[in-house]
Protein backbone atom coordinates (compact mmCIF):
# COMPACT_ATOMS: atom_id res chain seq x y z
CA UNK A 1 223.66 -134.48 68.72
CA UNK A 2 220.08 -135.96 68.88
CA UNK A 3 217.15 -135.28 66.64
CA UNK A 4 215.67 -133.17 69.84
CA UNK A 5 218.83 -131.02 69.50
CA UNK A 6 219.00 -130.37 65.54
CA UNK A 7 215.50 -129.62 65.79
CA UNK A 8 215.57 -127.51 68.40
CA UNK A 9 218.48 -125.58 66.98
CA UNK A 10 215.98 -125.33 63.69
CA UNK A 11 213.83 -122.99 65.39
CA UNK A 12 214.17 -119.08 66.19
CA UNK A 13 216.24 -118.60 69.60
CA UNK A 14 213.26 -117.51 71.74
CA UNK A 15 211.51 -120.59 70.29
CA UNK A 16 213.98 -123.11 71.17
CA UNK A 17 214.10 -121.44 74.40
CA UNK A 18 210.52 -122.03 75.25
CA UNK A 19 210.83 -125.67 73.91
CA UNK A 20 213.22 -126.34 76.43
CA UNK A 21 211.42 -124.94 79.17
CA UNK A 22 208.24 -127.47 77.91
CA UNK A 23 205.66 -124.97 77.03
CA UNK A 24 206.15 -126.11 73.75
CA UNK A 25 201.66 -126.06 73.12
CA UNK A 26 201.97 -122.46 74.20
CA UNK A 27 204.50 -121.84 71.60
CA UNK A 28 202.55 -123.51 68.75
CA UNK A 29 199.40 -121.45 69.56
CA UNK A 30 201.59 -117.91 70.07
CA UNK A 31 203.16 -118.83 66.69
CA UNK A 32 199.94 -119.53 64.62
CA UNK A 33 198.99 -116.37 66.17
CA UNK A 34 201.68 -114.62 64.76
CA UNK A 35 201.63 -116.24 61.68
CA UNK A 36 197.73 -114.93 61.44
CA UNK A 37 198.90 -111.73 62.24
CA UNK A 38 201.03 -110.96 59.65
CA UNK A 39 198.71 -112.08 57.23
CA UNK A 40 199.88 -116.02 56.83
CA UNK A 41 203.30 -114.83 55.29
CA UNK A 42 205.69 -115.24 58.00
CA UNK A 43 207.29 -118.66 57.03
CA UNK A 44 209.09 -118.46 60.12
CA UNK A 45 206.13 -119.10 62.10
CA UNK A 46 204.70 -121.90 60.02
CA UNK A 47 208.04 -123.72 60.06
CA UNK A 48 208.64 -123.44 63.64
CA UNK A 49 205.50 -124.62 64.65
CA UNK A 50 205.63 -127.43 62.09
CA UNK A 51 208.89 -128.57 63.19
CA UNK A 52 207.72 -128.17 67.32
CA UNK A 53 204.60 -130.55 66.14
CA UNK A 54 207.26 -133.15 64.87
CA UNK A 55 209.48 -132.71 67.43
CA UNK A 56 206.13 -133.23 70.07
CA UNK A 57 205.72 -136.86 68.01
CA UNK A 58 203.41 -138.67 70.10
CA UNK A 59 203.01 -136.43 72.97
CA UNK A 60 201.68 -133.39 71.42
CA UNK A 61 198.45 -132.94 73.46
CA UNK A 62 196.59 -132.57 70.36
CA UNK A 63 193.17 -131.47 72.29
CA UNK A 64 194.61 -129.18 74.16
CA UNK A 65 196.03 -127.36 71.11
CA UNK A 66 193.15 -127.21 69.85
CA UNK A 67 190.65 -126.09 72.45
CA UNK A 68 193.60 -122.79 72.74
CA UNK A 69 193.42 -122.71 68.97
CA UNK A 70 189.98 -121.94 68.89
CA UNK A 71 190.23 -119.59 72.02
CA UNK A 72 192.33 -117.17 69.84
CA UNK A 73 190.80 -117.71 66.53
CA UNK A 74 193.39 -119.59 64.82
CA UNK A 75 191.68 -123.33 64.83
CA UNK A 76 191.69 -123.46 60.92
CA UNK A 77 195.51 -122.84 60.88
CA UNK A 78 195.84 -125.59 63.42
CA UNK A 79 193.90 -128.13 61.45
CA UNK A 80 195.58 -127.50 58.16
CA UNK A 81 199.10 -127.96 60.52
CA UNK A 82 197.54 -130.79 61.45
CA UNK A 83 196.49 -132.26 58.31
CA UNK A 84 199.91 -131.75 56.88
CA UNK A 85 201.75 -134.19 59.45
């Protein structure tokens, strides 16, 4: 099994879904979403979208994430994600 595969298997089922299907910056922004939502106490979220960020390495389209970040008010969740890596 590679790294790609334990991680995947790491996240929720819907999430390692979507991973595969490579809309893995939509799932990072739903999931900070979510994790705002339930007023930053769902460590589910926070660990799925830290492990998608490590899992992206390299190609996580960092600008992207977060220009659709700040489109849904979660940029400051995204930048302490971010700062943590």
């Amino acid at each position: 099994m590679s790294d790609y595969d334990d991680l995947v298997s790491a996240l929720s089922p819907v999430s390692a879904a979507l991973t595969k299907f490579g809309i893995r910056h939509y799932v990072i922004t739903s999931k900070l979403e979510w994790y705002r939502k339930t007023n930053e106490t769902s460590e589910r979220q926070w660990d799925d979208v830290t492990r998608l960020l490590k899992l992206l390495g390299d190609a996580a389209d960092i600008e992207y994430l977060k220009g659709a970040a700040e489109s849904v008010g979660v940029h400051d969740l995204l930048e302490r994600l971010l700062s943590a890596r």
